[in-house]
PDB file of N, CA and C in Angstrom:
ATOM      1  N   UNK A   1     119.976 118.348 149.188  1.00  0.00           N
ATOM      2  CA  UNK A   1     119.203 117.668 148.162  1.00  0.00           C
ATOM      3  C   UNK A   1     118.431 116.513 148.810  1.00  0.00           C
ATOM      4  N   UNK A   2     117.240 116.552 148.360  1.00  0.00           N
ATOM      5  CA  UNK A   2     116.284 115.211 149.674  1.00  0.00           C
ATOM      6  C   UNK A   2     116.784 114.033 148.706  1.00  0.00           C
ATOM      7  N   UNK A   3     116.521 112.932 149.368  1.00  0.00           N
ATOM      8  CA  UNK A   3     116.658 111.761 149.103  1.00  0.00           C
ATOM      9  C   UNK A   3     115.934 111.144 147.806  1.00  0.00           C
ATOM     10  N   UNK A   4     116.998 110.349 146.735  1.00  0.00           N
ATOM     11  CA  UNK A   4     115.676 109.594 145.481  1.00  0.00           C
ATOM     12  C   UNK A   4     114.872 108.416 146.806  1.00  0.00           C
ATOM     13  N   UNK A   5     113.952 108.081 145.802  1.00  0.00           N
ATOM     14  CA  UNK A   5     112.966 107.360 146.347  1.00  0.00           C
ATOM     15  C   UNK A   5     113.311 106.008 145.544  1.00  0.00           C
ATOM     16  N   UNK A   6     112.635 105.045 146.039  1.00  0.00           N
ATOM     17  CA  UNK A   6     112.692 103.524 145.720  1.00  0.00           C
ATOM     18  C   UNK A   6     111.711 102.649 146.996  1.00  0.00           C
ATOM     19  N   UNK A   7     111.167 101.977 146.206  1.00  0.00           N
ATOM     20  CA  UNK A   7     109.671 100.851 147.387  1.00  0.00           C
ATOM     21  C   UNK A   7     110.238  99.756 147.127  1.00  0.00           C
ATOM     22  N   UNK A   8     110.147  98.910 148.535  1.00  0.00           N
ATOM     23  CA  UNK A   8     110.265  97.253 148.811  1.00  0.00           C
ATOM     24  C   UNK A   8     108.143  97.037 148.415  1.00  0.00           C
ATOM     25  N   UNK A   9     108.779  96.329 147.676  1.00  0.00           N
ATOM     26  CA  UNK A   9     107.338  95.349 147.570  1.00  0.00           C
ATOM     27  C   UNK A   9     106.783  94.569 148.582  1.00  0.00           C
ATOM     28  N   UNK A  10     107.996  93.477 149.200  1.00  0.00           N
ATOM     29  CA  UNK A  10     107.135  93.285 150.135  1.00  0.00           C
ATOM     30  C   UNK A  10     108.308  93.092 151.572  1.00  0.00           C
ATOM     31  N   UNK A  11     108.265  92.654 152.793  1.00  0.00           N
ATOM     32  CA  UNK A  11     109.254  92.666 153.446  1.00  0.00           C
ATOM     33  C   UNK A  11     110.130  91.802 153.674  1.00  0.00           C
ATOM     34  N   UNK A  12     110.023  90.693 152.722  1.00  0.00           N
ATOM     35  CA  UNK A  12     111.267  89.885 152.803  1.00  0.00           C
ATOM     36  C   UNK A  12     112.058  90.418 151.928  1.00  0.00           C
ATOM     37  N   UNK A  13     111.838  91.349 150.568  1.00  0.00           N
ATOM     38  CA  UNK A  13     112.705  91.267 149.901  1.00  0.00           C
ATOM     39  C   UNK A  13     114.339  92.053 149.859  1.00  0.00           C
ATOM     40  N   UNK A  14     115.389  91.939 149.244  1.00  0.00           N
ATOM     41  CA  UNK A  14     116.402  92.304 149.289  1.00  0.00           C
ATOM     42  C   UNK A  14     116.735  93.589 148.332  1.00  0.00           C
ATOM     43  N   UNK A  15     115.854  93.440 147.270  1.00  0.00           N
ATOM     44  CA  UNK A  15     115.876  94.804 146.561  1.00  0.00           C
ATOM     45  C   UNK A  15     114.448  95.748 146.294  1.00  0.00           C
ATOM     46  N   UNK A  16     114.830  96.585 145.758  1.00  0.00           N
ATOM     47  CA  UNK A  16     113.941  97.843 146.190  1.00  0.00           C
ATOM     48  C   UNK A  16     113.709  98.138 144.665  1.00  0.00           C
ATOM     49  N   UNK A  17     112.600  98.673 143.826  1.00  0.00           N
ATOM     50  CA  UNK A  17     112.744  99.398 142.669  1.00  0.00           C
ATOM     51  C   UNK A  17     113.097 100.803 142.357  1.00  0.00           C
ATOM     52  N   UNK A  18     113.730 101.307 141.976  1.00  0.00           N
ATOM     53  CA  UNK A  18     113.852 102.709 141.931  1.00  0.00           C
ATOM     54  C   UNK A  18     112.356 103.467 141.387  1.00  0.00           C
ATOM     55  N   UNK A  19     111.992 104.547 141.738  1.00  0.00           N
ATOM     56  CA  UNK A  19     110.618 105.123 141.427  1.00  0.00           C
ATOM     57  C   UNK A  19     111.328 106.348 140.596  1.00  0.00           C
ATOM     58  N   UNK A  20     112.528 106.918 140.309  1.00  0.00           N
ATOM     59  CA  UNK A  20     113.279 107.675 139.852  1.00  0.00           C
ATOM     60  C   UNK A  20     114.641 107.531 139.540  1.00  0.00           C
ATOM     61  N   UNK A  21     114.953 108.328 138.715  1.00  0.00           N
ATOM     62  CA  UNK A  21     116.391 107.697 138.478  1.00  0.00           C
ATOM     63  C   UNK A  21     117.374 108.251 139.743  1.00  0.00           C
ATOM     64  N   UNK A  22     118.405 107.601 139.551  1.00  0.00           N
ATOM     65  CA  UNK A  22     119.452 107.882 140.962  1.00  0.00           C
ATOM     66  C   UNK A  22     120.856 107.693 140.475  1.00  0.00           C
ATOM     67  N   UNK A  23     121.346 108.753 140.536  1.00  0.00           N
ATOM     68  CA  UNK A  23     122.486 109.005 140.401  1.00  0.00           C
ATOM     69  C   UNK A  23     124.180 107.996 141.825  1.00  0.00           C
ATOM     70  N   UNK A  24     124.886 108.040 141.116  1.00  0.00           N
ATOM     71  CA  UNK A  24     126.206 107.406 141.405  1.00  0.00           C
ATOM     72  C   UNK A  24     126.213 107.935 142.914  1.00  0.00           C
ATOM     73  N   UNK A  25     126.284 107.534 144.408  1.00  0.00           N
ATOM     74  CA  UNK A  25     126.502 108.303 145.497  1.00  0.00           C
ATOM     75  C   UNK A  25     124.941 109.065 145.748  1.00  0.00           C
ATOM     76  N   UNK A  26     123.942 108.865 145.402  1.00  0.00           N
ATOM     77  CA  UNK A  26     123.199 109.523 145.672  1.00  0.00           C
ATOM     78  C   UNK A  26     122.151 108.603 146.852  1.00  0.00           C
ATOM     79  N   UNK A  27     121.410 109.577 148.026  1.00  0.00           N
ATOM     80  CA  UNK A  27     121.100 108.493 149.025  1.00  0.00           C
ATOM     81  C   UNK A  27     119.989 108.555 148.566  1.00  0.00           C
ATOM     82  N   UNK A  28     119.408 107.227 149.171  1.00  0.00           N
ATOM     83  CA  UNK A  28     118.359 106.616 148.411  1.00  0.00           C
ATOM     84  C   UNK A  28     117.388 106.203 149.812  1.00  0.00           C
ATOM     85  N   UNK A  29     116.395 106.747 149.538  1.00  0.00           N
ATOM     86  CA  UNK A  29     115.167 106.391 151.018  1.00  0.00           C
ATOM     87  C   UNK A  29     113.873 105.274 150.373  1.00  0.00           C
ATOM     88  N   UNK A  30     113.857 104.076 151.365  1.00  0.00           N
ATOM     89  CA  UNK A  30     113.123 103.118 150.931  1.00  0.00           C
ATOM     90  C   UNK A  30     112.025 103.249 152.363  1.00  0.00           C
ATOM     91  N   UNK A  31     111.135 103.028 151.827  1.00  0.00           N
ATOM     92  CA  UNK A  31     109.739 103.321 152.978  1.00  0.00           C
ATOM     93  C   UNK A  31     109.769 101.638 153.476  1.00  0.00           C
ATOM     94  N   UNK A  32     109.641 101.299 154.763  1.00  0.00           N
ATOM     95  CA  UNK A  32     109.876 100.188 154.989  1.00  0.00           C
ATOM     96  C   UNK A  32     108.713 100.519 156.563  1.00  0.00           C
ATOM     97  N   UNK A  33     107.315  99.831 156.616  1.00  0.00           N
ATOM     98  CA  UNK A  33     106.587  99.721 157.690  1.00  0.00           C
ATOM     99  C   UNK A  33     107.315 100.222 158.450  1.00  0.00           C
ATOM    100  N   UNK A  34     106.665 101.501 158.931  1.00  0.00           N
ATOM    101  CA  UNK A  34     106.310 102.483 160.127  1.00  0.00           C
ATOM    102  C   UNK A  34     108.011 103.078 160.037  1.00  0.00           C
ATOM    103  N   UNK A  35     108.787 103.189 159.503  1.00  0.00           N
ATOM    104  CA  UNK A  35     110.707 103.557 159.209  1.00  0.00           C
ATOM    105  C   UNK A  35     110.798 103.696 157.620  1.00  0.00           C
ATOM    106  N   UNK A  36     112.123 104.556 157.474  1.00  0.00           N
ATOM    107  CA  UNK A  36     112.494 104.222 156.190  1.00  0.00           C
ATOM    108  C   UNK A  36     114.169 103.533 156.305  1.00  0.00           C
ATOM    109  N   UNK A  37     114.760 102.796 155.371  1.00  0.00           N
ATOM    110  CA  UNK A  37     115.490 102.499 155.183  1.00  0.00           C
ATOM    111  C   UNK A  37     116.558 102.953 153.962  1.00  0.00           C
ATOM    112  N   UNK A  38     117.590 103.807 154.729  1.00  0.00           N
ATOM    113  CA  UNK A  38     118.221 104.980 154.104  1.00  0.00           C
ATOM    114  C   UNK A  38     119.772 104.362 153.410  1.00  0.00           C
ATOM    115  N   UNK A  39     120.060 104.142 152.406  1.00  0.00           N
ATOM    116  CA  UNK A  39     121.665 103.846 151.701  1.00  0.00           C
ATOM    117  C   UNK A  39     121.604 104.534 150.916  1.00  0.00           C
ATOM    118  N   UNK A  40     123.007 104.226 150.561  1.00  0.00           N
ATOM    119  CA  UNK A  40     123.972 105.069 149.339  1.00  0.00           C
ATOM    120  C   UNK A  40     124.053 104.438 147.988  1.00  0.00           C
ATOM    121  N   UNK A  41     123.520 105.078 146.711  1.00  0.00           N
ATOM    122  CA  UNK A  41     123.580 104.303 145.873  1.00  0.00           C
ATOM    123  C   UNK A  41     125.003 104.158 145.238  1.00  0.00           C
ATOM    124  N   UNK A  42     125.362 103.086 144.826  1.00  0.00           N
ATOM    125  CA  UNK A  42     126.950 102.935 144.034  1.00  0.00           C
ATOM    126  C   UNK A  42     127.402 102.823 142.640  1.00  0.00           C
ATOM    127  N   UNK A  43     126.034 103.396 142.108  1.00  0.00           N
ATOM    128  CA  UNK A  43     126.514 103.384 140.857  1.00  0.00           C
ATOM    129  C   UNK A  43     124.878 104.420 140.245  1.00  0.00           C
ATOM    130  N   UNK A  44     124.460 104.506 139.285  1.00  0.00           N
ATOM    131  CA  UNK A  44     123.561 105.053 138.611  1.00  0.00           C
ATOM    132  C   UNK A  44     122.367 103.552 138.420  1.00  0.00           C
ATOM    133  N   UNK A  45     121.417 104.268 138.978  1.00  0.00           N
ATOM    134  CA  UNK A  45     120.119 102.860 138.969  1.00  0.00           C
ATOM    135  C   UNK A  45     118.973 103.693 138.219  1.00  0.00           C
ATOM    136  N   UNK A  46     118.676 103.386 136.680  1.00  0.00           N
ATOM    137  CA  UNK A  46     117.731 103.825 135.986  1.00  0.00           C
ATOM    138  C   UNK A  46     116.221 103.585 137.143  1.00  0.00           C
ATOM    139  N   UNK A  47     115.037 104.572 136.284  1.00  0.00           N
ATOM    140  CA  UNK A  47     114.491 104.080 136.825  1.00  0.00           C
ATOM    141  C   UNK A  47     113.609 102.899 136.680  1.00  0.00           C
ATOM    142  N   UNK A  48     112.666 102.289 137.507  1.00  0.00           N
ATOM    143  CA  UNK A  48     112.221 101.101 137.283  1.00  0.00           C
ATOM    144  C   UNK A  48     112.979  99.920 137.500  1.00  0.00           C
ATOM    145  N   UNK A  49     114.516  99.602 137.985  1.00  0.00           N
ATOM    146  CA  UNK A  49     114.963  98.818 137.891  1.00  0.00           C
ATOM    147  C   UNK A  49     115.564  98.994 139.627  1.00  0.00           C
ATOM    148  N   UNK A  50     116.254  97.728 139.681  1.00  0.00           N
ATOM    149  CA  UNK A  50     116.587  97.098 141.034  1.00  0.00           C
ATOM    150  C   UNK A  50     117.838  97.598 141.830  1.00  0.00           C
ATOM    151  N   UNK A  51     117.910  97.830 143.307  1.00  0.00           N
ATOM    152  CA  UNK A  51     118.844  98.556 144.173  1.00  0.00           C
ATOM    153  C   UNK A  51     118.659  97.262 144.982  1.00  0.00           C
ATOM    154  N   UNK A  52     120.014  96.748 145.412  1.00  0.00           N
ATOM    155  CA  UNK A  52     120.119  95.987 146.440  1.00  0.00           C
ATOM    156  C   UNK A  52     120.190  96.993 147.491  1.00  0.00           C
ATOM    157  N   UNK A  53     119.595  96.105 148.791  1.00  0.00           N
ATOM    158  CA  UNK A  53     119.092  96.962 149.957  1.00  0.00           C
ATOM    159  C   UNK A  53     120.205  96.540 150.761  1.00  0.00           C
ATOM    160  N   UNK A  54     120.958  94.983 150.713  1.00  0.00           N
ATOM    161  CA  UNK A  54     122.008  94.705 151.279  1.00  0.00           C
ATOM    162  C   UNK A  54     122.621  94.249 150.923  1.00  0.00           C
ATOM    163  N   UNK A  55     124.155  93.585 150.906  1.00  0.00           N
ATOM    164  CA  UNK A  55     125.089  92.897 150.308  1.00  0.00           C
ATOM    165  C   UNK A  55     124.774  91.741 150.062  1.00  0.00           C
ATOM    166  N   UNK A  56     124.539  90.947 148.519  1.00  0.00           N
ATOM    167  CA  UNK A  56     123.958  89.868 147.927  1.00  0.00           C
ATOM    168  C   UNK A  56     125.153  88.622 148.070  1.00  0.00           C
ATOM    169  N   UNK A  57     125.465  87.731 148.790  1.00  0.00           N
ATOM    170  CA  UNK A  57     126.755  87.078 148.215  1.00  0.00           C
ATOM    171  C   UNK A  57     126.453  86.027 147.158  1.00  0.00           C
ATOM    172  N   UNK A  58     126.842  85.782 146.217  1.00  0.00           N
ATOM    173  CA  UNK A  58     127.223  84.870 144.987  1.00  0.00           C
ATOM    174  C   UNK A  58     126.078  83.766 145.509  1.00  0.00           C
ATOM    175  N   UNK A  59     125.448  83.612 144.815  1.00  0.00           N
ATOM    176  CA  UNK A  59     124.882  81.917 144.868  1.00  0.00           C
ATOM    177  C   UNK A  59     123.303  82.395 145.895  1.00  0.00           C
ATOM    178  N   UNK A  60     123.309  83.318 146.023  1.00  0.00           N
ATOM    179  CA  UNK A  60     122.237  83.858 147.126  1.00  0.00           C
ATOM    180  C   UNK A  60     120.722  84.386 146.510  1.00  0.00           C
ATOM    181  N   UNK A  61     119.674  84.107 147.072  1.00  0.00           N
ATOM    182  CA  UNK A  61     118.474  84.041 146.849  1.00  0.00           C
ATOM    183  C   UNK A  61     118.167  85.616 146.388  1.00  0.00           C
ATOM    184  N   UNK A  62     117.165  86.208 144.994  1.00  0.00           N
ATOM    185  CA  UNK A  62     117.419  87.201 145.262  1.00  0.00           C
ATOM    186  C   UNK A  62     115.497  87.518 144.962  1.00  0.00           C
ATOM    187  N   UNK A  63     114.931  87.959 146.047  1.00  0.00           N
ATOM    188  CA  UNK A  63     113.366  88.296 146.025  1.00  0.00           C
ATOM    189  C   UNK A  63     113.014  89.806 145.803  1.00  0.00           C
ATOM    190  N   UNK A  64     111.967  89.597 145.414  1.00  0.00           N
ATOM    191  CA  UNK A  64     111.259  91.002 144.947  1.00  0.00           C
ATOM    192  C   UNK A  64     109.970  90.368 144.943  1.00  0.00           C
ATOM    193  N   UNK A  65     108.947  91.075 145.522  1.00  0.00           N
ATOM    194  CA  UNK A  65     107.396  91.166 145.585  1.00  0.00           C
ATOM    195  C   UNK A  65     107.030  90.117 146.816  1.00  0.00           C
ATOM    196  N   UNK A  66     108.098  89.462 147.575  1.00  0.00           N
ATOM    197  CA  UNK A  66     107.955  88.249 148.617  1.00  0.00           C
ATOM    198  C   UNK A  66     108.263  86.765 147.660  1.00  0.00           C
ATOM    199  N   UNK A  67     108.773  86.622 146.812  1.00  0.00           N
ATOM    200  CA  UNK A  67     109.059  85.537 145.334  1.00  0.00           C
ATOM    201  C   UNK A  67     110.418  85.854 145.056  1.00  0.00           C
ATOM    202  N   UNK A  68     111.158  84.536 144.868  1.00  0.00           N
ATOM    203  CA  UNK A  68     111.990  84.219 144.436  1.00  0.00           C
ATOM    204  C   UNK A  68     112.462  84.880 142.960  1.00  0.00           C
ATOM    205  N   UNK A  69     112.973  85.575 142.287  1.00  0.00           N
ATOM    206  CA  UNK A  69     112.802  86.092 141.162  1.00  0.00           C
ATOM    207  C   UNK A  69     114.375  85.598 140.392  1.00  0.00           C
ATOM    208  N   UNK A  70     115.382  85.156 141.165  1.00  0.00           N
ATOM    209  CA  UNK A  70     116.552  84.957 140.477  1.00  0.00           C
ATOM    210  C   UNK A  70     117.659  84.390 142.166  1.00  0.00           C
ATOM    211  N   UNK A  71     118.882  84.051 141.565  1.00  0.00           N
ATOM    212  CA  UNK A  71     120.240  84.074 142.602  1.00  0.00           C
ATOM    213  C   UNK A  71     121.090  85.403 141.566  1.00  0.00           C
ATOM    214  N   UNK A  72     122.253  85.510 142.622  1.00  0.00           N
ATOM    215  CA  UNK A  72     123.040  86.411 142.680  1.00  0.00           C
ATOM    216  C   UNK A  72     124.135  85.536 141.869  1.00  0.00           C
ATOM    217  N   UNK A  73     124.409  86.389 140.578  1.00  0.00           N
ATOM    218  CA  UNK A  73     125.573  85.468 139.973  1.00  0.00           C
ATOM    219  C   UNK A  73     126.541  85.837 140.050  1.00  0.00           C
ATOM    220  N   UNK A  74     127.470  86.968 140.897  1.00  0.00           N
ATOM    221  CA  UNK A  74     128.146  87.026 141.335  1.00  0.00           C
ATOM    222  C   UNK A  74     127.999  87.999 143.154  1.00  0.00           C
ATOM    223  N   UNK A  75     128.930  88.446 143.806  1.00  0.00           N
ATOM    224  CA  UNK A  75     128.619  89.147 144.790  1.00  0.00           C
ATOM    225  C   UNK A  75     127.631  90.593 144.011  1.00  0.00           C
ATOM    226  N   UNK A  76     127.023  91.179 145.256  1.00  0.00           N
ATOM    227  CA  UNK A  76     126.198  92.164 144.865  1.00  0.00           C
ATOM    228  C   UNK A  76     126.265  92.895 146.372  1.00  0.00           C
ATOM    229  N   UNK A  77     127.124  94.150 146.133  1.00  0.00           N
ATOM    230  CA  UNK A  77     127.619  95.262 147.332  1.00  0.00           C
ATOM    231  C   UNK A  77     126.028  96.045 147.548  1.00  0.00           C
ATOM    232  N   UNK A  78     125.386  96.468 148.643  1.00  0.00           N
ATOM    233  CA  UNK A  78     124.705  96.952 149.206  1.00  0.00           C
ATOM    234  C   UNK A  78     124.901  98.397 148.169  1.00  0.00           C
ATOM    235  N   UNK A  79     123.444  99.138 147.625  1.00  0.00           N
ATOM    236  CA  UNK A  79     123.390 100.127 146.641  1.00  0.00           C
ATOM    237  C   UNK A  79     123.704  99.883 145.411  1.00  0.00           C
ATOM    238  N   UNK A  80     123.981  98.226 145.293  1.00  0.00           N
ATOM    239  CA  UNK A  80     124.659  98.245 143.747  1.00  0.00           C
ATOM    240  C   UNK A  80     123.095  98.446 143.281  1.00  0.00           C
ATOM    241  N   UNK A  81     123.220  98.435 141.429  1.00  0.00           N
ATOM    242  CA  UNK A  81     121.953  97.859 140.598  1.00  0.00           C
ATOM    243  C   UNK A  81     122.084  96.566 140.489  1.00  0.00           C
ATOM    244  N   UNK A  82     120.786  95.940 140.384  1.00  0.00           N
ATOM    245  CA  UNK A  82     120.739  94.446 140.096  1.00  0.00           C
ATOM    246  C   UNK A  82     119.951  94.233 139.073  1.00  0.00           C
ATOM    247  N   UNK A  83     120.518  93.676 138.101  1.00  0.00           N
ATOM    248  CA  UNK A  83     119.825  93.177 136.661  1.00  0.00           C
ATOM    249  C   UNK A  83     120.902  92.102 136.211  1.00  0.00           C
ATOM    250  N   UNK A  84     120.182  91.945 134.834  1.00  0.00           N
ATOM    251  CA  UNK A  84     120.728  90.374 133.951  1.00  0.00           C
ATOM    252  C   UNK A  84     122.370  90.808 134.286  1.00  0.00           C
ATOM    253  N   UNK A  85     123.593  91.185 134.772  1.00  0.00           N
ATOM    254  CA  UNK A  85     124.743  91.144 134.739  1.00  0.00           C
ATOM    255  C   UNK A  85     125.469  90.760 135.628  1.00  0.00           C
ATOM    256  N   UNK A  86     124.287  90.740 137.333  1.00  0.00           N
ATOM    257  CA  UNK A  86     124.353  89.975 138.397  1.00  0.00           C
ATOM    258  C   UNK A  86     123.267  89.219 139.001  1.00  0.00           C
ATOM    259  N   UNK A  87     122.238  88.966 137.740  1.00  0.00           N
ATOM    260  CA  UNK A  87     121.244  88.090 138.464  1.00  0.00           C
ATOM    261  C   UNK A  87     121.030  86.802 137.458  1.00  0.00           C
ATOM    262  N   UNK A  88     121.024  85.885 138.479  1.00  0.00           N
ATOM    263  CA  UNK A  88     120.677  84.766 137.175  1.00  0.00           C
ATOM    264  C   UNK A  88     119.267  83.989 137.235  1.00  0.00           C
ATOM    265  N   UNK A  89     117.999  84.280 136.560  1.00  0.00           N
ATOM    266  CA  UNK A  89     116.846  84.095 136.486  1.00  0.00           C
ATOM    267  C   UNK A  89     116.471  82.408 136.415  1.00  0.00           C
ATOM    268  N   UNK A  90     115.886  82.051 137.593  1.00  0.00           N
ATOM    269  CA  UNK A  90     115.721  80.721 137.738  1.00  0.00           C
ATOM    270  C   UNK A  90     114.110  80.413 137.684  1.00  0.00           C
ATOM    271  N   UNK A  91     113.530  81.098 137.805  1.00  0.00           N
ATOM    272  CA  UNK A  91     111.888  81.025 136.971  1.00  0.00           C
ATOM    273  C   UNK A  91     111.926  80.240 135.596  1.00  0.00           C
ATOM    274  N   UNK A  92     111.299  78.841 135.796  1.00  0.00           N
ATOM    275  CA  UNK A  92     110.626  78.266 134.414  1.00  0.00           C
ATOM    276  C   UNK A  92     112.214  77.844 134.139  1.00  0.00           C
ATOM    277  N   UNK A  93     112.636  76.993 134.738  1.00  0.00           N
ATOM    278  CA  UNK A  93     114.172  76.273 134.400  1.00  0.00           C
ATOM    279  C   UNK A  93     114.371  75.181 134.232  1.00  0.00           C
ATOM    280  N   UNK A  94     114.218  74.746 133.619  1.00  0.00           N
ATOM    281  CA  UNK A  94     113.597  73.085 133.433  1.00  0.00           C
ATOM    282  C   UNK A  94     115.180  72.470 133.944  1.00  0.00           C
ATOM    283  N   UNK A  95     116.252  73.035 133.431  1.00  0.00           N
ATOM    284  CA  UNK A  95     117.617  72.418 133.263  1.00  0.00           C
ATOM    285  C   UNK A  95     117.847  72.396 135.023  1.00  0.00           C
ATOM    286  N   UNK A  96     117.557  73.463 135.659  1.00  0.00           N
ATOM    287  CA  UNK A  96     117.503  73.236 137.299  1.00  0.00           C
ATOM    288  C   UNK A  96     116.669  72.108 138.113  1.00  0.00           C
ATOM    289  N   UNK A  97     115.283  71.916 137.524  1.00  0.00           N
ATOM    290  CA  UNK A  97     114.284  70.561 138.139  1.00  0.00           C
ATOM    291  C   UNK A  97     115.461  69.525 138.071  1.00  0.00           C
ATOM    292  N   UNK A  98     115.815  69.181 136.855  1.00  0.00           N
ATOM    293  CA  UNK A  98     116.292  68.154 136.725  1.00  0.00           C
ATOM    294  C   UNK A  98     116.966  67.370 137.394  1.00  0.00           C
ATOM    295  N   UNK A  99     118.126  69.053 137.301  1.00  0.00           N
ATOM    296  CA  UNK A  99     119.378  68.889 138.540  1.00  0.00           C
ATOM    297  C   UNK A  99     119.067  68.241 140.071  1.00  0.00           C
ATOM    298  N   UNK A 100     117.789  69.093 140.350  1.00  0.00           N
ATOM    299  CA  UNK A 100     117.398  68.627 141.516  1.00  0.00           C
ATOM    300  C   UNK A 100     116.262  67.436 141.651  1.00  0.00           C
ATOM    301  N   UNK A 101     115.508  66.823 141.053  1.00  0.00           N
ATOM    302  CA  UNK A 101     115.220  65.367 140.521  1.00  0.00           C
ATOM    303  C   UNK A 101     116.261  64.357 140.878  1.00  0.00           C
ATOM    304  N   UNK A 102     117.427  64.735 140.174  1.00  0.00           N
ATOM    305  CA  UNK A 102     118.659  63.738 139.560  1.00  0.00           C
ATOM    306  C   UNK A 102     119.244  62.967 140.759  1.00  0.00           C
TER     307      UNK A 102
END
């Protein structure tokens, strides 16, 4: 069975979008300048939504498109999905400036 597909936006980032859906264990090929970058997915990643490319730890920066888009609110295992249940969205946070103002 060939590989689902999923694109890095840009090359800093840590996750990939799925372009298809992907099943639990299913390997997953990310096109990455002039290579692809080949894992195992660990769970079912609808499509349109986020595959960590590597192990996220807790508190850790999490990019998509070369931008900051959220941290990791808890660990995040290499192939997991990443959405609102391990990401915590820090775009437009007023309660964070503050913190860091203070």
């Amino acid at each position: 069975m060939p590989a689902k597909r999923a694109l890095i936006m840009h090359p800093t980032d840590n996750v990939a979008t799925a372009v298809e859906e992907i099943q639990d264990g299913e390997e997953v090929a990310i096109p990455v300048v002039g290579t692809a970058l080949t894992l195992r997915a660990i769970e079912a990643i609808p499509f349109g939504f986020k595959i960590a490319l590597q192990e996220i730890p807790q508190g850790q920066i999490i990019r998509k498109y070369g931008e900051t888009i959220g941290t990791a609110s808890r660990p995040i295992a290499q192939g997991a999905l990443v959405h609102i249940h391990n990401l915590e969205g820090t775009r437009a946070r007023g309660d964070l400036a503050k913190k860091e103002g203070a």
